[in-house]
Protein backbone atom coordinates (compact mmCIF):
# COMPACT_ATOMS: atom_id res chain seq x y z
CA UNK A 1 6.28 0.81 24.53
CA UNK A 2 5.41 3.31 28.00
CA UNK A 3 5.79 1.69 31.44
CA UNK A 4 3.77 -0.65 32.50
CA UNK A 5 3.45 -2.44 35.35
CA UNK A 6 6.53 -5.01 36.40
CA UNK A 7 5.42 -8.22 35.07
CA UNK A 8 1.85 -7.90 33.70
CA UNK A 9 3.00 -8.20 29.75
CA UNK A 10 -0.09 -7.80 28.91
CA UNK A 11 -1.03 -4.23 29.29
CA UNK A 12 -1.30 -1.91 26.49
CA UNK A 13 -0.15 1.69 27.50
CA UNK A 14 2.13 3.80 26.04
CA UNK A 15 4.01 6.82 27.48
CA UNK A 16 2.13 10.06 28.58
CA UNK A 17 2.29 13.57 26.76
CA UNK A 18 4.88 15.41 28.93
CA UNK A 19 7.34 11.93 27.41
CA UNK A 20 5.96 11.93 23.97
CA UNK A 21 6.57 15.82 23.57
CA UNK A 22 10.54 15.47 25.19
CA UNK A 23 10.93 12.65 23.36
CA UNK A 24 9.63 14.45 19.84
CA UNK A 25 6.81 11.96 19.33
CA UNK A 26 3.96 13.38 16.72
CA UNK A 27 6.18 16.54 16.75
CA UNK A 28 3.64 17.97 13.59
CA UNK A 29 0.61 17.50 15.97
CA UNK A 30 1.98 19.88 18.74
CA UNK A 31 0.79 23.21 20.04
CA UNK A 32 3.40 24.82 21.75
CA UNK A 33 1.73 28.47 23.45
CA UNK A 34 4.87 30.13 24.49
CA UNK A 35 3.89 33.29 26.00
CA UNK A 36 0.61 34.73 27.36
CA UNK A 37 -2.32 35.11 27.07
CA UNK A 38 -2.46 31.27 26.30
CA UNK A 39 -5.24 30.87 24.41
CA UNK A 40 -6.33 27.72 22.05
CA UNK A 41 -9.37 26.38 20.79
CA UNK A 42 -9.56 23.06 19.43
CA UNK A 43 -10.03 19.05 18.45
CA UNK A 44 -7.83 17.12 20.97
CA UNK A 45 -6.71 13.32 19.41
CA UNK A 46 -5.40 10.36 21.19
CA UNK A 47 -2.06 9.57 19.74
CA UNK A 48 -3.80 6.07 18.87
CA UNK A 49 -4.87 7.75 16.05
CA UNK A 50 -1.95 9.46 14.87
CA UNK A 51 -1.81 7.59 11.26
CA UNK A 52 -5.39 8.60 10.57
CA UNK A 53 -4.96 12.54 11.22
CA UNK A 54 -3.15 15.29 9.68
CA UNK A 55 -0.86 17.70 10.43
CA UNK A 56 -3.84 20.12 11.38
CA UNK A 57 -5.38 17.74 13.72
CA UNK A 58 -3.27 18.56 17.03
CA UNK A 59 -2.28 15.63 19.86
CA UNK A 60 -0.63 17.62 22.43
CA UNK A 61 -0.77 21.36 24.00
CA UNK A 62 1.83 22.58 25.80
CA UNK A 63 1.48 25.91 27.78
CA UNK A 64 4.73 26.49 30.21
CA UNK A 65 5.09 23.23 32.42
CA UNK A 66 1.87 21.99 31.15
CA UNK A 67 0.40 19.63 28.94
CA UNK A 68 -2.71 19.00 27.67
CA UNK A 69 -3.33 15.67 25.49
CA UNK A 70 -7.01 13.57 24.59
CA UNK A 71 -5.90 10.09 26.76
CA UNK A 72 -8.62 8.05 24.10
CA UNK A 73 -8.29 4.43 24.90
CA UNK A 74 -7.90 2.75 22.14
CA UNK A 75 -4.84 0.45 20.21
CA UNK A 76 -1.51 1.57 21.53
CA UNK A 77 -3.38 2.64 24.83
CA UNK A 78 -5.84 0.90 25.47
CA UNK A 79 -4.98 -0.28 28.59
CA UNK A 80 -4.88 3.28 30.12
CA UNK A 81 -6.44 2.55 33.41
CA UNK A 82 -6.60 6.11 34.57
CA UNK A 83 -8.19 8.82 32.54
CA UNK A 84 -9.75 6.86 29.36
CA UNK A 85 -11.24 8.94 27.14
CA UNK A 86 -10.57 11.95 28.93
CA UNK A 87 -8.61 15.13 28.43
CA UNK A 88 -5.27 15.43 30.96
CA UNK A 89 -3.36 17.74 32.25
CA UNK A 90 0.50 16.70 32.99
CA UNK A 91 3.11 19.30 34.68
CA UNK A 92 6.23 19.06 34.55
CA UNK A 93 8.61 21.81 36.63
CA UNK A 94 12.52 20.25 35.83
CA UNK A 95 13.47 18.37 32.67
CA UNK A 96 14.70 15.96 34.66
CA UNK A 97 11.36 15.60 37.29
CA UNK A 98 9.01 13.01 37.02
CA UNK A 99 5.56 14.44 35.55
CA UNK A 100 2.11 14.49 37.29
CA UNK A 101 -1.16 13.95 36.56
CA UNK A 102 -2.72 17.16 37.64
CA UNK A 103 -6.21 16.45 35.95
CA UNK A 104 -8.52 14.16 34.29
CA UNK A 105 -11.56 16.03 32.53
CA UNK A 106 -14.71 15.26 31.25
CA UNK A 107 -17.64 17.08 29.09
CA UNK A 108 -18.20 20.60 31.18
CA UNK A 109 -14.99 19.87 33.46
CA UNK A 110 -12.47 22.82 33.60
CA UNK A 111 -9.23 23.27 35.01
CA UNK A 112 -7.19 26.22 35.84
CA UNK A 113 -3.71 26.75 36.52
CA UNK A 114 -2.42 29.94 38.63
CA UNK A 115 0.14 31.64 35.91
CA UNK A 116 0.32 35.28 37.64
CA UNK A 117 -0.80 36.82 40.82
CA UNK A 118 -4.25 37.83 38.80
CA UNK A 119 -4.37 35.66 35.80
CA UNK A 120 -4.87 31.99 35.34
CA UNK A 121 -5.50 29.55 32.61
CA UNK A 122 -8.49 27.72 32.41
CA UNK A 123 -8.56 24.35 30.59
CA UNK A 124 -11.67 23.54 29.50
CA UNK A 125 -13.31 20.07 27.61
CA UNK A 126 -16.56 21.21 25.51
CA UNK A 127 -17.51 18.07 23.55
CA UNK A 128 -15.71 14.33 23.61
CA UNK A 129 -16.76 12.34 19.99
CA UNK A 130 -19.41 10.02 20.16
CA UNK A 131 -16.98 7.50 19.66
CA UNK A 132 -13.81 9.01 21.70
CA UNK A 133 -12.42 9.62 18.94
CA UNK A 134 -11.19 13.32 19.66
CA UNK A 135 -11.78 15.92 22.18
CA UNK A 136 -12.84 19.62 21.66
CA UNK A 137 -11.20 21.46 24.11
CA UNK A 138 -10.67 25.59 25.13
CA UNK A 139 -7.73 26.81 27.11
CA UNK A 140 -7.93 30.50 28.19
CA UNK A 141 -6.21 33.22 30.16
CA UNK A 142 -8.44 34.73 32.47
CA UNK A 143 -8.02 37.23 35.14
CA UNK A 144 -8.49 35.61 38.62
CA UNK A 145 -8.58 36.79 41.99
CA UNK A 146 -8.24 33.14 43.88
CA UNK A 147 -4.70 33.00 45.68
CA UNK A 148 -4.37 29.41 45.47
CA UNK A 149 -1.24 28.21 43.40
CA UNK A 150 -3.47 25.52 41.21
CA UNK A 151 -7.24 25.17 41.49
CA UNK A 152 -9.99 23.00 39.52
């Protein structure tokens, strides 16, 4: 279904949030934050799950160039490799540019993205299910005096 590598048929992947969201995948379990402050608090699920959730339950966050999805490793992706049962962050600057993994987050692990000469976001991954199956995550803008373009 995603890319995999060139002749191993046997991996299970599928493609990563910055495709699924251009490509209008689970379209009714997207957050789209359009201007700032970007702020969202909520359960993160792997698209794995998609037929088990509703329209409530949310897949993908998208804040700017930047995406936020639950990478659970499970049935359609279960052959992740990178990032299983974690929360990533994706950017993605062009339509036409190739994406990139930015982050893979644990429990406690944050993330923040430089938005503004004083204000950044901060992605942060409270609570992963017992069983992977969703993510509780907080994204937040903060004011921050660091310079740097993108910090963690």
């Amino acid at each position: 279904m995603g890319y995999s590598t060139i002749g191993d048929d046997s991996k299970i992947m599928c493609f990563n949030a910055v495709k699924s969201w251009k490509l209008g995948w689970y379209r009714d379990r997207h957050v789209d934050l359009v201007t700032s402050p970007y702020n969202w608090s909520g359960n993160l699920y792997g698209i794995t799950d998609y037929q088990r959730t509703s329209s409530s339950d949310m897949m993908i966050v998208r804040l700017g160039s930047y995406f936020v999805s639950f990478n659970r490793s499970n049935g359609i992706t279960q052959d992740v490799g990178v990032g299983e049962n974690q929360v990533l962050v994706h950017q993605q600057n062009d339509e036409r540019a190739r994406s990139t993994l930015l982050a893979t987050l644990q429990v406690g692990e944050s993330y923040s993205v430089k938005i503004s000469p004083e204000k950044a976001v901060v992605i942060s991954v409270d609570y992963v299910a017992f069983d992977s199956e969703y993510a509780s995550v907080t994204i937040e803008t903060v004011l921050d005096t660091d310079t740097s373009e993108v910090s963690e």
